[in-house]
N, C-alpha and C. Protein backbone atom coordinates (compact mmCIF):
# COMPACT_ATOMS: atom_id res chain seq x y z
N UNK A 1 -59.90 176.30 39.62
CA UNK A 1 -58.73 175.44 39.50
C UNK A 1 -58.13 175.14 40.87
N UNK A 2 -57.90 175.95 41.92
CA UNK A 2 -57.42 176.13 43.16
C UNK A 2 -58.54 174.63 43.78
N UNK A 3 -59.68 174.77 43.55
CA UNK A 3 -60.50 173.63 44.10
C UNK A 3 -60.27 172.33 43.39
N UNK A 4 -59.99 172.12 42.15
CA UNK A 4 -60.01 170.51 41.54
C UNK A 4 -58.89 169.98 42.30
N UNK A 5 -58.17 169.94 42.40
CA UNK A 5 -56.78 169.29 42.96
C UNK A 5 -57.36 168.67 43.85
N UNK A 6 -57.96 169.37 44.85
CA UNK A 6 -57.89 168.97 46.58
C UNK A 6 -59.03 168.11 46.51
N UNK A 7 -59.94 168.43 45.20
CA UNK A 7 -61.38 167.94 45.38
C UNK A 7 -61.05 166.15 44.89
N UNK A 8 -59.84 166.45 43.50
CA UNK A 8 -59.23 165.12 42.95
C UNK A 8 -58.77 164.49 44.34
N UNK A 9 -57.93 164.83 44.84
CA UNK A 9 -57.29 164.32 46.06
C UNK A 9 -57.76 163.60 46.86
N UNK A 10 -58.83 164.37 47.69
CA UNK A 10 -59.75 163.67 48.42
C UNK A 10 -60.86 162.64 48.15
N UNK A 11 -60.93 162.65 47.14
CA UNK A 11 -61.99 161.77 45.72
C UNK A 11 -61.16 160.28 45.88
N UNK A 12 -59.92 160.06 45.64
CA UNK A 12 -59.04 159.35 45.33
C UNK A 12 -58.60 158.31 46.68
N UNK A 13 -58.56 159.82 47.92
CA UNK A 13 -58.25 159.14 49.09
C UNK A 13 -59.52 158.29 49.74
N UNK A 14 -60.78 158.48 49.03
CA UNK A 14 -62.05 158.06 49.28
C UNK A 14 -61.91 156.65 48.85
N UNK A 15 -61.90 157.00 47.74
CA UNK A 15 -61.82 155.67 46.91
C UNK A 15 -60.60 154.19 47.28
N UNK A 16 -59.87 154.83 47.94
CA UNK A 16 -58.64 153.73 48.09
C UNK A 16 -59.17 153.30 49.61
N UNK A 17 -59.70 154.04 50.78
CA UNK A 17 -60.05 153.82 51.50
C UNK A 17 -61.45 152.84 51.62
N UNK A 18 -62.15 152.90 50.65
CA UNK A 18 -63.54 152.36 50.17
C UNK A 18 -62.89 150.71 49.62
N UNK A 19 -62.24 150.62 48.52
CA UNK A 19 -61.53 149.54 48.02
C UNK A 19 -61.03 149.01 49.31
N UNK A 20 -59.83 149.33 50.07
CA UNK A 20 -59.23 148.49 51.42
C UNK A 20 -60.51 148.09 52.07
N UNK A 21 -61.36 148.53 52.55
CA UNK A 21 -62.87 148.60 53.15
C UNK A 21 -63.44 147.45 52.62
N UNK A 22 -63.82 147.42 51.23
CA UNK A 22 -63.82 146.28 50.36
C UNK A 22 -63.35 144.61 50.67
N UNK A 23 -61.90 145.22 50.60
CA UNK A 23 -61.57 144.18 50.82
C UNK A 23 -61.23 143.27 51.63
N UNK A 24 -61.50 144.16 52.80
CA UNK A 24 -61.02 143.48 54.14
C UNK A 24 -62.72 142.63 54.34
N UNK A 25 -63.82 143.05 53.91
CA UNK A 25 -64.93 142.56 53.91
C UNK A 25 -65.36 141.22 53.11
N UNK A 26 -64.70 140.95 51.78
CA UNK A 26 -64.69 139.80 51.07
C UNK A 26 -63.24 138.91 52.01
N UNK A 27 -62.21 139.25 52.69
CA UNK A 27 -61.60 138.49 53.17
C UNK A 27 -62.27 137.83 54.36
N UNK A 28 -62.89 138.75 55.25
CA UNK A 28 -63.23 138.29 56.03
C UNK A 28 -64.76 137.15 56.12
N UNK A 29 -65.70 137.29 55.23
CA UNK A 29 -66.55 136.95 54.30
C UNK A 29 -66.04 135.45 53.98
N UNK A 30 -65.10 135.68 53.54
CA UNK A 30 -63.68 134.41 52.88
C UNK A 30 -63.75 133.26 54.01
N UNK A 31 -62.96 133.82 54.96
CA UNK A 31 -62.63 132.95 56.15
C UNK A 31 -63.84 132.58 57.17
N UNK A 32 -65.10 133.59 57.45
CA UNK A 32 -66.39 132.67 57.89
C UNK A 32 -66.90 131.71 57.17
N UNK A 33 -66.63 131.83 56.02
CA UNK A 33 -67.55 131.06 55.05
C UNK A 33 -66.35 129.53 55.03
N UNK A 34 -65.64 129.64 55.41
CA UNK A 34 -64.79 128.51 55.34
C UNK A 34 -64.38 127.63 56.83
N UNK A 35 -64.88 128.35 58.13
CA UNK A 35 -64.74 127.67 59.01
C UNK A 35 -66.32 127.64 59.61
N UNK A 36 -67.20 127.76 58.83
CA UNK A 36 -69.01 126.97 59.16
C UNK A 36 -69.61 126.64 58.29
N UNK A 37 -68.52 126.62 56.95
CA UNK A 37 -69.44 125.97 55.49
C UNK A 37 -67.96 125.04 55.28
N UNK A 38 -67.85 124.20 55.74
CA UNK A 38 -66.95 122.69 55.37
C UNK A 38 -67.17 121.83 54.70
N UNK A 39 -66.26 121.38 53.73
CA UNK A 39 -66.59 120.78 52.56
C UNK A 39 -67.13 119.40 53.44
N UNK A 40 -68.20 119.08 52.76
CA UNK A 40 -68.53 117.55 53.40
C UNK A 40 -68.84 116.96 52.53
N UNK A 41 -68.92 115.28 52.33
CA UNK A 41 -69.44 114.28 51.34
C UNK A 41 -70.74 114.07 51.62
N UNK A 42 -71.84 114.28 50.72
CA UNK A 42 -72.85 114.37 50.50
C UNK A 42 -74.03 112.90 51.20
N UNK A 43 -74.32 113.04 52.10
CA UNK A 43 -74.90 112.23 52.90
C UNK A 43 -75.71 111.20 51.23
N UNK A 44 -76.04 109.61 51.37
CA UNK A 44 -76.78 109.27 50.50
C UNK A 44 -78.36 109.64 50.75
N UNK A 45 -79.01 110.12 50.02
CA UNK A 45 -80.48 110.41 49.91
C UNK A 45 -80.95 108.91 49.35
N UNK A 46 -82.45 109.09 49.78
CA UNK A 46 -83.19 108.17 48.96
C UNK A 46 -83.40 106.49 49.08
N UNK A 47 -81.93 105.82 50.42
CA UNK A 47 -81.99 104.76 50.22
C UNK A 47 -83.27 104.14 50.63
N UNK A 48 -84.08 104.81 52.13
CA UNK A 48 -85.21 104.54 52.48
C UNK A 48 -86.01 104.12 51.51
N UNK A 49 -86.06 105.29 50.60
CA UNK A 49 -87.23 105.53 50.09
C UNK A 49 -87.45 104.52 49.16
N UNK A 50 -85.97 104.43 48.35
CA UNK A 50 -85.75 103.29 47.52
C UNK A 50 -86.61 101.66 47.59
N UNK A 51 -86.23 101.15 49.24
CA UNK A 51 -86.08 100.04 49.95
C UNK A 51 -87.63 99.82 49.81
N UNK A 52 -88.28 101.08 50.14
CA UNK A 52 -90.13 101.12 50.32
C UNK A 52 -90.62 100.86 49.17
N UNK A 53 -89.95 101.94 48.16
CA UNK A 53 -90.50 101.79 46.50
C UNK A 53 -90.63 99.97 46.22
N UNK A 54 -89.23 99.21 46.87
CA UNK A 54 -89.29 98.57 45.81
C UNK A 54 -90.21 97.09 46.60
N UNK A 55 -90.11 97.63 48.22
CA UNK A 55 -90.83 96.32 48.69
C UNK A 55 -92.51 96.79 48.56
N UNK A 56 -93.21 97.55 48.10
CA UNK A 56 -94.30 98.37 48.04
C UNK A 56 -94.42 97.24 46.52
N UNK A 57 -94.00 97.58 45.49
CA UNK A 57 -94.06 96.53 44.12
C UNK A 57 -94.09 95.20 44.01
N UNK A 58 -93.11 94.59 45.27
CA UNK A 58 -92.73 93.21 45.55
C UNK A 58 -94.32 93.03 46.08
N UNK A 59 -94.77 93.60 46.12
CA UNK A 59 -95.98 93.02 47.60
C UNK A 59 -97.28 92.73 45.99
C-alpha cells in the first residue's frame, strides 16, 4: 500500500506530461502545415489536352 500512491502519482504525472507533449506536437504540426500547405485554387488541368483531342478529330 505504502507503494500504490507514489506509483499512482507518478503514473499520472507521466501521463499529463505525455498529453502536454502531445499537444504541443499537433499544434505545432498545425501551424507548419498551414504556412507551406496554402490553400490555393486548383490550377485548370486538361485544357491542352482537350485542344489536341479535339483538333486530332477535326483533322
Amino acid at each position: 500500500d505504502a507503494l500504490v500512491g507514489p506509483a499512482g502519482d507518478a503514473f499520472l504525472h507521466a501521463m499529463h506530461v505525455t498529453a502536454l507533449c502531445g499537444a504541443g506536437v499537433a499544434v505545432l504540426g498545425a501551424v507548419v502545415t498551414a504556412l507551406f500547405l496554402p490553400g490555393r485554387i486548383p490550377a485548370a488541368r486538361g485544357d491542352a489536352h482537350d485542344e489536341e483531342l479535339v483538333s486530332t478529330t477535326d483533322k
